[in-house]
Protein backbone atom coordinates (compact mmCIF):
# COMPACT_ATOMS: atom_id res chain seq x y z
CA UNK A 1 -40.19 -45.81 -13.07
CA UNK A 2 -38.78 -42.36 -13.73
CA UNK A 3 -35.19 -43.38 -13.40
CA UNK A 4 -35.66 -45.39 -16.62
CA UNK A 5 -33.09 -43.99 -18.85
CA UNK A 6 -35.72 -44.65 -21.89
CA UNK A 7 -34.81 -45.10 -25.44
CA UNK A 8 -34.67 -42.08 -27.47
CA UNK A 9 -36.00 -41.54 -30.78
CA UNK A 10 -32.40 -43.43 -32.76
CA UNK A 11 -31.90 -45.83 -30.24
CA UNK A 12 -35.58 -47.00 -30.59
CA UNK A 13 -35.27 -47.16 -34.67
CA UNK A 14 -31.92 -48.92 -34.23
CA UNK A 15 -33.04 -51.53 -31.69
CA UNK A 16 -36.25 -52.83 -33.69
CA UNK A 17 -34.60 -52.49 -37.11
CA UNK A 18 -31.93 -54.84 -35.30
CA UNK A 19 -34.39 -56.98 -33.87
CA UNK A 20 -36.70 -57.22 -37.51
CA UNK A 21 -33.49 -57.59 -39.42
CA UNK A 22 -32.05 -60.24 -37.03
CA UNK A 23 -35.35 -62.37 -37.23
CA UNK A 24 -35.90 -61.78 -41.54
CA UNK A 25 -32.50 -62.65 -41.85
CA UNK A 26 -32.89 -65.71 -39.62
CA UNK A 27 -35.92 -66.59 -41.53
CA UNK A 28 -34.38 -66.16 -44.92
CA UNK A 29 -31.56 -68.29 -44.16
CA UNK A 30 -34.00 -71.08 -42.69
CA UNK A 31 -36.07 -70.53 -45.90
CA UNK A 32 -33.24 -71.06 -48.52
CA UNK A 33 -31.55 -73.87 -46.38
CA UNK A 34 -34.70 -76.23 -46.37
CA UNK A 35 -35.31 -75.34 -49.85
CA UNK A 36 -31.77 -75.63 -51.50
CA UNK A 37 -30.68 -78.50 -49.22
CA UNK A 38 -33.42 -79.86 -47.12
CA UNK A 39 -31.77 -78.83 -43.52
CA UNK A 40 -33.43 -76.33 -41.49
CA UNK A 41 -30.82 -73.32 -39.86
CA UNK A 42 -30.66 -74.57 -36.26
CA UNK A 43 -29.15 -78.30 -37.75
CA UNK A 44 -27.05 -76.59 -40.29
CA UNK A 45 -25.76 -74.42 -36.99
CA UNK A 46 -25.46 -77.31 -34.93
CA UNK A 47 -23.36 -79.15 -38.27
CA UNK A 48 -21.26 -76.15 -37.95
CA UNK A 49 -20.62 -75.72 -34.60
CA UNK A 50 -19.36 -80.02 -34.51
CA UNK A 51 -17.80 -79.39 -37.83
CA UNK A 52 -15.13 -76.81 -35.54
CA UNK A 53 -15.03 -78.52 -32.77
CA UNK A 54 -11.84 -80.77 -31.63
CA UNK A 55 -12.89 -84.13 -33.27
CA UNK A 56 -15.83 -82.90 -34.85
CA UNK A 57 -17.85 -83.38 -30.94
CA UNK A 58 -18.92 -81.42 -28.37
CA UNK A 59 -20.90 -81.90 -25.41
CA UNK A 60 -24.38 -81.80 -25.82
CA UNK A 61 -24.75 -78.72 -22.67
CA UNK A 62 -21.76 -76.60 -25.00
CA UNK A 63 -23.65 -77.46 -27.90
CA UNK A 64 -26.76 -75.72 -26.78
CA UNK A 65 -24.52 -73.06 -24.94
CA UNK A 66 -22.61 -72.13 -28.21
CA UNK A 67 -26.21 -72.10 -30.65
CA UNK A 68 -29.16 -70.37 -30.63
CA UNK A 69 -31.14 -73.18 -29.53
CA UNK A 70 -32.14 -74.01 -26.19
CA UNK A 71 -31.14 -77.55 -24.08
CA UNK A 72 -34.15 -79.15 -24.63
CA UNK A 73 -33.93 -78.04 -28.73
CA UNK A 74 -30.79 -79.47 -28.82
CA UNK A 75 -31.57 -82.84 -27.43
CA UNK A 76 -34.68 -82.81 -30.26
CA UNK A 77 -32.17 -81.74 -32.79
CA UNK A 78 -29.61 -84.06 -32.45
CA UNK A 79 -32.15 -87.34 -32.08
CA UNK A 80 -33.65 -85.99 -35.67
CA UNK A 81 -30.64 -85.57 -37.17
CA UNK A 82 -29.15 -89.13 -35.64
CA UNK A 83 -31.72 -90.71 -37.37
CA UNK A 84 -30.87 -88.98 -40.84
CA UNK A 85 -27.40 -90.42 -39.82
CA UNK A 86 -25.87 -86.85 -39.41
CA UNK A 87 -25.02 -87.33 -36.17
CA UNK A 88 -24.50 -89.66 -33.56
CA UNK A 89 -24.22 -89.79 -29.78
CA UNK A 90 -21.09 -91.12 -27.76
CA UNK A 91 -21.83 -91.52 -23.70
CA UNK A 92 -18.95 -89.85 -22.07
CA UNK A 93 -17.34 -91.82 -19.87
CA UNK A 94 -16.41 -89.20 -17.62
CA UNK A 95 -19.51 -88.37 -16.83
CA UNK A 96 -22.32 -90.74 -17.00
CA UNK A 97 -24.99 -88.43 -16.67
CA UNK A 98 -23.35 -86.15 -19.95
CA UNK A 99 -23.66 -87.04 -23.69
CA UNK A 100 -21.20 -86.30 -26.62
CA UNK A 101 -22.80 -85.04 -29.90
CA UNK A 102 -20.13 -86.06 -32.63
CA UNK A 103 -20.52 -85.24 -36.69
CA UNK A 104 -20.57 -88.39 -38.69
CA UNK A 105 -18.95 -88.71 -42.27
CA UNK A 106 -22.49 -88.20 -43.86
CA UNK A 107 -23.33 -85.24 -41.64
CA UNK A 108 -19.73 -83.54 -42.94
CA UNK A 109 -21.14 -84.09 -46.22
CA UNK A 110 -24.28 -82.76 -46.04
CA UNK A 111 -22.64 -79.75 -44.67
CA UNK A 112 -20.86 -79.19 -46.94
CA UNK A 113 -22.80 -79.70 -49.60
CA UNK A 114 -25.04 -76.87 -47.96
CA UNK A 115 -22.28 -74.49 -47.32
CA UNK A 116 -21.93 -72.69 -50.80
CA UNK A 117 -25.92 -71.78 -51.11
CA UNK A 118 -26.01 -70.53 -47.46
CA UNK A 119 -22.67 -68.42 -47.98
CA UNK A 120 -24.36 -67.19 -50.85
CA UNK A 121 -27.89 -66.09 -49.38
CA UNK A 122 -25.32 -64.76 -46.25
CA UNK A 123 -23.95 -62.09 -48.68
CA UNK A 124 -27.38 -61.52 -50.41
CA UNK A 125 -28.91 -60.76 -47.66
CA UNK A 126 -26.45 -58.80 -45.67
CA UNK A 127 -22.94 -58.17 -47.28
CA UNK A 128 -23.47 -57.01 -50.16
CA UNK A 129 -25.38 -54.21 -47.99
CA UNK A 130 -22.54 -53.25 -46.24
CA UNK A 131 -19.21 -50.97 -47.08
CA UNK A 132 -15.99 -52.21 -45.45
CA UNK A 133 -16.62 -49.50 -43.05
CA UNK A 134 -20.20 -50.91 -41.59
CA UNK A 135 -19.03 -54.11 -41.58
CA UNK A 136 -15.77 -52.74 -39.49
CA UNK A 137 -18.20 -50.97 -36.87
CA UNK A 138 -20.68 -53.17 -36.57
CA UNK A 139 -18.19 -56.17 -35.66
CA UNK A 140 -16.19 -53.61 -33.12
CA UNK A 141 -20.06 -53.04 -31.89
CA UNK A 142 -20.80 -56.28 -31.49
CA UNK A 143 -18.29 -58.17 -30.22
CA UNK A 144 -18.63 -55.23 -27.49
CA UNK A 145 -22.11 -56.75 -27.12
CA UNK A 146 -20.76 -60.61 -26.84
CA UNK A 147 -17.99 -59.79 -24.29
CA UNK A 148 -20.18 -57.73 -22.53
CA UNK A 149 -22.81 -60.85 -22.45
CA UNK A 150 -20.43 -63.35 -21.78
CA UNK A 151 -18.47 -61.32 -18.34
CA UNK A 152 -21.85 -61.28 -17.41
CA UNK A 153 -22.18 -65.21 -17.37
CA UNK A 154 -19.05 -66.03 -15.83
CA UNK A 155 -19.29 -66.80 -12.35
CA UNK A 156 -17.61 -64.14 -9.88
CA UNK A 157 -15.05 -65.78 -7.73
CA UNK A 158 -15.82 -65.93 -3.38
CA UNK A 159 -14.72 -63.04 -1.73
């Protein structure tokens, strides 16, 4: 492999203190949100991610496209939190194959009754780190990243 443009000495301490950060900060989150509220990150992401959404539902493919949780996490994740009542599922009638996830009244709530103490362990853990300066690079840097992922998914149209 010697046209392997390896990582030098920066880029190697950048990439795993991004990589350690990413998953201490992931686990802190999940840590505080169970504690504090008794939801674990990936159903407080999947809350969110309804909570946006054009009448608070989303297709249960774009929900696991849009989190950090795979398709079959998703289905596991939205049958656990239909039975705490969080959620519920509406067939689409489009498509009888594809399922609706839609935020109910007492998933809203719970939400936001988790929202403060999750903003709060957000900034704890990583804003209060940054000056407005790193917080201005890093989001040019990484939304370089996400557009750079995302042309990458899109399909190419026939020649």
């Amino acid at each position: 492999m010697e046209d392997v443009k390896w990582l030098d000495d920066d880029e190697q301490r950048l990439w795993r203190a991004y990589l350690e950060a990413s998953r201490l900060l992931i686990q802190s989150l999940d840590k505080q949100l169970l504690r504090d509220s008794d939801i674990s990150f990936t159903d407080f992401e999947i809350l969110v991610l309804l909570s946006e959404a054009p009448e608070r539902r989303m297709r249960m493919r774009d929900l696991a496209d849009a989190s950090t949780t795979t398709r079959s996490g998703i289905t596991r994740a939205v049958s656990r939190m239909e039975n705490a009542g969080w959620v519920r599922r509406v067939e689409c009638e489009s498509d009888r194959r594809g399922a609706w996830a839609e935020l109910t009244e007492t998933g809203f709530a719970k939400l936001a009754a988790a929202g403060p103490g999750h903003v709060e362990a957000v900034r704890e853990n990583m804003f209060d780190l940054l000056s407005p300066e790193d917080i201005s690079s890093m989001t040019d840097a990484f939304d370089r990243m996400r557009s750079r992922m995302l042309d990458a998914r899109r399909p190419t149209p026939a020649s």
